[in-house]
Protein backbone atom coordinates (compact mmCIF):
# COMPACT_ATOMS: atom_id res chain seq x y z
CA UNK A 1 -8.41 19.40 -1.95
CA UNK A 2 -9.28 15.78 -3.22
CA UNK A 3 -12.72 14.72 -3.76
CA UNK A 4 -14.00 11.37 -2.79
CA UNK A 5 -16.84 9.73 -4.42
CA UNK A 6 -18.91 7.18 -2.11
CA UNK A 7 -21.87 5.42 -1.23
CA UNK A 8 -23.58 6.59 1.79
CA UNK A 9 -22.59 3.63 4.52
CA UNK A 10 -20.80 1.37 2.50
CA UNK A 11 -18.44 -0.11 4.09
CA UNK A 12 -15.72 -0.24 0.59
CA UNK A 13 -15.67 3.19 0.66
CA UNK A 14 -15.43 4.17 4.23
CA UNK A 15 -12.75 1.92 3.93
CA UNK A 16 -11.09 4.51 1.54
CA UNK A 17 -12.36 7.28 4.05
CA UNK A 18 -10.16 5.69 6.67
CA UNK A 19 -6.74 5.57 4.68
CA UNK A 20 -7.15 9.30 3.87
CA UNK A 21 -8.07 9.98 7.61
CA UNK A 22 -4.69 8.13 8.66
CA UNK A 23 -2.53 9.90 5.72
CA UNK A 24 -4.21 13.24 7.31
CA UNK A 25 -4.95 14.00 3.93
CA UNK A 26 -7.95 16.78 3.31
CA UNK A 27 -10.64 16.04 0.80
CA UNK A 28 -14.19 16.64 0.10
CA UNK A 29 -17.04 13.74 0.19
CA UNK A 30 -19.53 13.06 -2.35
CA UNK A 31 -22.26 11.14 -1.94
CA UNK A 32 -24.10 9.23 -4.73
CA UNK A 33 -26.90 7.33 -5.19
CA UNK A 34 -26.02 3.68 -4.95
CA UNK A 35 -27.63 1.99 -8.17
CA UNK A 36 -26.39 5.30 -10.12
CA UNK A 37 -22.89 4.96 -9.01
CA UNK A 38 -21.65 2.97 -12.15
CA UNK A 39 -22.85 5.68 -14.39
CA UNK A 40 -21.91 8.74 -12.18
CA UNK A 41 -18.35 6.86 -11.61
CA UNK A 42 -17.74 6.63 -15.63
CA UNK A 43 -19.02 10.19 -16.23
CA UNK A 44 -16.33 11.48 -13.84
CA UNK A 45 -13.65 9.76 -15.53
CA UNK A 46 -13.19 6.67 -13.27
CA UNK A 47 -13.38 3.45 -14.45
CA UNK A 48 -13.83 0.06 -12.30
CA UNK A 49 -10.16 -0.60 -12.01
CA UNK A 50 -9.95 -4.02 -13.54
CA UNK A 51 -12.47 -5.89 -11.06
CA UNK A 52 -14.11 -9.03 -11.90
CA UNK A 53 -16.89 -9.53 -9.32
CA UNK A 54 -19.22 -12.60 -8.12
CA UNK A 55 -21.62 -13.34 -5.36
CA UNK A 56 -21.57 -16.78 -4.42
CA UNK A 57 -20.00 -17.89 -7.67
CA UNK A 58 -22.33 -15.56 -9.75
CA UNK A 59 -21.64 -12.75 -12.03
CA UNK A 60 -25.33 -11.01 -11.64
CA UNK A 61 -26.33 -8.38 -14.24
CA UNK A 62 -25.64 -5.64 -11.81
CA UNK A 63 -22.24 -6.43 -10.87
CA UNK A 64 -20.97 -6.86 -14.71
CA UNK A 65 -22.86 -4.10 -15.04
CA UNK A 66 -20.69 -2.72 -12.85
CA UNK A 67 -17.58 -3.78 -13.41
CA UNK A 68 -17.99 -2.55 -16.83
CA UNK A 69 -18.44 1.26 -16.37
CA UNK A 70 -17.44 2.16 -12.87
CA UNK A 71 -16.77 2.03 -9.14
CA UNK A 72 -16.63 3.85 -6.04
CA UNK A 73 -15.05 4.76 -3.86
CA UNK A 74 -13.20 7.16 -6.40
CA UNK A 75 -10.69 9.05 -5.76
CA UNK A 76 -10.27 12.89 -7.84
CA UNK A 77 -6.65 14.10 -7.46
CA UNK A 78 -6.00 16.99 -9.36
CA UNK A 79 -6.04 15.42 -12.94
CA UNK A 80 -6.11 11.70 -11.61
CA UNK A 81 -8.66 9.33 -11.11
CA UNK A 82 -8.09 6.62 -9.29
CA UNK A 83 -10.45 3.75 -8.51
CA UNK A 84 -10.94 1.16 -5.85
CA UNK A 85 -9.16 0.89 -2.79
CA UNK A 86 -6.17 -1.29 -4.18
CA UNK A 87 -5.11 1.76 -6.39
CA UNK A 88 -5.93 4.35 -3.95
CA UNK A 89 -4.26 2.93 -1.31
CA UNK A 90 -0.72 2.74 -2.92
CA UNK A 91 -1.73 6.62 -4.79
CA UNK A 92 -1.98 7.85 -0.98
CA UNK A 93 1.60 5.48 -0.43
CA UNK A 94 3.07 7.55 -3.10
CA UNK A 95 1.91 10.67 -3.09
CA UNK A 96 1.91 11.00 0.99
CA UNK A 97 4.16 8.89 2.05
CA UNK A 98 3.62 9.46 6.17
CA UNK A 99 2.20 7.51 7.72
CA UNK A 100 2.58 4.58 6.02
CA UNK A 101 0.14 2.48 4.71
CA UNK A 102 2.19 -0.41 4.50
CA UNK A 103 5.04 -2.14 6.40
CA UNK A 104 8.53 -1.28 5.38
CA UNK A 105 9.58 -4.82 5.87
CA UNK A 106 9.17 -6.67 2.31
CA UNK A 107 7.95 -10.11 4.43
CA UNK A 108 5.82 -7.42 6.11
CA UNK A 109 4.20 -6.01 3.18
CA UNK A 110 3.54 -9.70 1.95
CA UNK A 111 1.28 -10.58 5.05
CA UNK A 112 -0.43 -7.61 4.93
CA UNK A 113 -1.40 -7.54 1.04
CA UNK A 114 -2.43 -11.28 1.24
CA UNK A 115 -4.86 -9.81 4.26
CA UNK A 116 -6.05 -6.92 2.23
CA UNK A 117 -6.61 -8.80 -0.94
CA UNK A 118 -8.75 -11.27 1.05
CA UNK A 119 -10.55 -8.20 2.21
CA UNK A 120 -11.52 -6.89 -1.15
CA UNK A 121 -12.19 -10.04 -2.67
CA UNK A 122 -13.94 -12.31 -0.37
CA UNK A 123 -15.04 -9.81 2.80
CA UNK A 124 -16.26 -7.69 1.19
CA UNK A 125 -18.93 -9.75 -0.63
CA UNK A 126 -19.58 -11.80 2.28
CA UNK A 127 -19.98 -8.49 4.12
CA UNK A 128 -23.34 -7.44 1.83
CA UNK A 129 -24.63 -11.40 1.84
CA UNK A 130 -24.55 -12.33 5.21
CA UNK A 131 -26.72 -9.06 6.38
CA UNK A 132 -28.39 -9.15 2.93
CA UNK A 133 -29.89 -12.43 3.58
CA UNK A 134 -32.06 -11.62 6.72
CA UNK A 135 -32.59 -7.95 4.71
CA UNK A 136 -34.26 -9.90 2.50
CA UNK A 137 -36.27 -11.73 4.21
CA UNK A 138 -37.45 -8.93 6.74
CA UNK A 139 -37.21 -6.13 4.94
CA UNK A 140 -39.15 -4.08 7.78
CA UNK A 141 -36.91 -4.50 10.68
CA UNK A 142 -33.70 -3.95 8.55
CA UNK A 143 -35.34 -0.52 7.33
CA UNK A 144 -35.44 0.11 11.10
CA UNK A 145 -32.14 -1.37 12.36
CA UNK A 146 -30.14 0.31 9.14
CA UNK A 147 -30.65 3.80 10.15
CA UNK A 148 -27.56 4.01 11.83
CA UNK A 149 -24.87 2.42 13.60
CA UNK A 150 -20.75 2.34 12.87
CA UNK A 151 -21.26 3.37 9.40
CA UNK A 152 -24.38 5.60 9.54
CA UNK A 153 -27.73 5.11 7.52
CA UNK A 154 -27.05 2.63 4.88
CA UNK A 155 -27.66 3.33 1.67
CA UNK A 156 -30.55 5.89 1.90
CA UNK A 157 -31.68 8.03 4.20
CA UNK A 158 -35.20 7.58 4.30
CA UNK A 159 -36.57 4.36 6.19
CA UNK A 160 -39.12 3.97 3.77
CA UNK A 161 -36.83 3.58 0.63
CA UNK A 162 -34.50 1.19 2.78
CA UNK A 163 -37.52 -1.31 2.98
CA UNK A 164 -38.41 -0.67 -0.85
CA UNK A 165 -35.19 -1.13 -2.48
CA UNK A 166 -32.63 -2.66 -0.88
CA UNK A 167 -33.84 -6.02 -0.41
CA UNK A 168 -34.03 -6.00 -4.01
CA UNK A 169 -30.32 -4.54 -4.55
CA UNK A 170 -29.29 -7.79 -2.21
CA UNK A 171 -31.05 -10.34 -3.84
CA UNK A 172 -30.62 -9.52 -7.42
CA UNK A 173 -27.01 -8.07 -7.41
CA UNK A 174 -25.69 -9.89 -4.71
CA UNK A 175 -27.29 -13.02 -4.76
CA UNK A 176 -28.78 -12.91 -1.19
CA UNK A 177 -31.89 -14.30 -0.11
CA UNK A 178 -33.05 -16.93 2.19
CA UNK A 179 -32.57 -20.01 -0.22
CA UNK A 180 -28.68 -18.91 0.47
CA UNK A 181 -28.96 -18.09 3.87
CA UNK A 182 -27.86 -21.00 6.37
CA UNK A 183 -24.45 -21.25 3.07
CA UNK A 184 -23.88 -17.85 3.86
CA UNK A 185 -24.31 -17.59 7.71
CA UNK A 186 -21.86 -20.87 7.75
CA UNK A 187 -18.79 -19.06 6.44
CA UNK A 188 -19.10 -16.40 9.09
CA UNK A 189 -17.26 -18.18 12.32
CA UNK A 190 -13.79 -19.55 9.67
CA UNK A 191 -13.97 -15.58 8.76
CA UNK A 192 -13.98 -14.31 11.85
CA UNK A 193 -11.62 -17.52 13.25
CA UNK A 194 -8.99 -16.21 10.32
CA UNK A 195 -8.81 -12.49 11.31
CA UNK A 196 -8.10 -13.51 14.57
CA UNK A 197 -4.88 -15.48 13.56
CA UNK A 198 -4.05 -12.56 11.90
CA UNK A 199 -4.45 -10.40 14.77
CA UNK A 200 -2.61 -12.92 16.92
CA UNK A 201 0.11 -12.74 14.29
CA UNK A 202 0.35 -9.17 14.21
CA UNK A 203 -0.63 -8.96 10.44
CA UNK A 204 -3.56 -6.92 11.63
CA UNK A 205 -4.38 -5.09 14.81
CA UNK A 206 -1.26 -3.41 15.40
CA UNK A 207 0.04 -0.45 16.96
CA UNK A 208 0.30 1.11 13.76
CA UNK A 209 -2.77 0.55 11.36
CA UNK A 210 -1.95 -0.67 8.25
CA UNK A 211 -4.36 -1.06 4.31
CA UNK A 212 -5.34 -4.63 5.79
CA UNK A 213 -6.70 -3.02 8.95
CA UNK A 214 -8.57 -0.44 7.32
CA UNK A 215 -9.91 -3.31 4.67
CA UNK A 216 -11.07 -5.07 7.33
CA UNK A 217 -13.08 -3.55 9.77
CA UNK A 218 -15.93 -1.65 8.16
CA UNK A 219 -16.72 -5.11 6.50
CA UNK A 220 -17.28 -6.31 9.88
CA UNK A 221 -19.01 -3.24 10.95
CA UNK A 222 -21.12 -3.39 8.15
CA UNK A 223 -22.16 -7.28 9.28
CA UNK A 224 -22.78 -6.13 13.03
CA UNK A 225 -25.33 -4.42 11.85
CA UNK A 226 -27.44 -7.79 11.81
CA UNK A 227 -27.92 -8.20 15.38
CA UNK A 228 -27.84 -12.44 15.45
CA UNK A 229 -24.04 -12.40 14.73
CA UNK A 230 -23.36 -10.49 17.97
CA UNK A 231 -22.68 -13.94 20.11
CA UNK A 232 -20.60 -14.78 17.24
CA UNK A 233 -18.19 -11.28 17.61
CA UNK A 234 -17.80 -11.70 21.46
CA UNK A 235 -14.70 -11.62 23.36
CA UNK A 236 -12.69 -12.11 19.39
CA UNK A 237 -9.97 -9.92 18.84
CA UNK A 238 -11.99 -9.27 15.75
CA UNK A 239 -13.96 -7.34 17.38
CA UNK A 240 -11.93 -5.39 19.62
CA UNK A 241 -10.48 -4.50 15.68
CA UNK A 242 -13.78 -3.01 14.94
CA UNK A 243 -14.16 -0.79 18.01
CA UNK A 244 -10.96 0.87 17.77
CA UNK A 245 -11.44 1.91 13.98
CA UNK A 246 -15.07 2.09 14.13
CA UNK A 247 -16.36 2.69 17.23
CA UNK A 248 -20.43 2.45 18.47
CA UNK A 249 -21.93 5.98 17.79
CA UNK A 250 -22.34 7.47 21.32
């Protein structure tokens, strides 16, 4: 059985939860303790699988820090390691090869690994800044709101801890705080406007779900769970995404 190493509620590494879900593939969770995950990542073996982060234009401490040792989610597979969801996704394309994780089609493929690196590189980061920036400035009600939702708790279980050290992850590793806010807020609606052309294209949202699809929609679960943006998700395809991968807990 594989092991996956994660971050409770992140939305990177449900991500990864999702493509070994579809591939039907069994394996065994680990949660670690985010601001320990570099460390506990390297002293498994992984590494951070080449990634060059920044928030906003900024390479903070923390995510050099990061990229230096190691990342999750990981994946243990018998004796490999694999790291990030780039590499895991096409390990999972090798190594179990139904269903696919990609389009046969090489024009296919194209579309969707244009959508995916978007994902990775740019909604994924706007997906911690955009919450992160009301976090930040009401650390109270986010320790309340962040308890559970499409992704679960975030982060840690205790409410308490929430409100004591995540505003502090977000500002000084991601570079989110209310200086940034209405800069971060404002590239919300092209976002969402993009993943709808995609849908409408049939790069994303498809009958069969593809890496891009899976890259996708925890980011935007993860930034429902500010409850201002909701106007901003109705009636979009984008979010009619989200509720088939990641439906509302009942």
């Amino acid at each position: 059985m594989y092991k996956l190493y994660v971050i409770p509620g992140s939305h990177a590494c449900r991500s990864a939860m999702l493509m070994l879900e579809h591939k039907r593939v069994a394996y065994r969770r680990a949660d670690i303790v985010t601001l320990l995950h570099p460390l506990v990542a390297r002293l498994h073996g992984f590494d951070a699988g080449g990634q060059t982060r920044n928030a906003g234009g900024r390479r903070t401490f923390g995510l050099r820090f990061g990229d230096r040792l190691g990342t999750v989610p990981a994946l243990a597979a018998g004796a490999h390691r694999i790291s990030t969801n780039h590499g895991i996704a096409r390990f999972l394309e090798e190594h179990h090869p139904e269903p696919p994780l990609f389009p046969a089609d090489p024009e296919q493929r194209a579309a969707v690994e244009e959508v995916e690196g978007w994902a990775n590189e740019t909604l994924q980061m706007a997906a911690r800044r955009i919450p992160g920036a009301a976090i930040v400035r009401d650390p109270a009600e986010f320790s309340r709101l962040a308890g559970d939702g499409r992704l679960g708790y975030l982060l840690y279980k205790r409410e308490l801890t929430r409100r004591l050290i995540v505003p502090r992850i977000l500002h000084g590793v991601f570079a989110a705080g209310a200086r940034t806010e209405r800069e971060i807020m404002a590239e919300l609606p092209p976002m969402l406007d993009r993943i709808d052309a995609w849908i409408s294209d049939g790069v994303l949202g498809g009958p069969q779900p593809n890496v891009a699809d899976f890259m996708v929609a925890p980011s935007l679960a993860l930034i429902l769970y500010r409850p201002d943006v909701h106007p901003m998700f109705e009636g979009r395809p984008a979010l009619d995404l989200v509720d088939r991968l990641l439906p509302e807990p009942a």
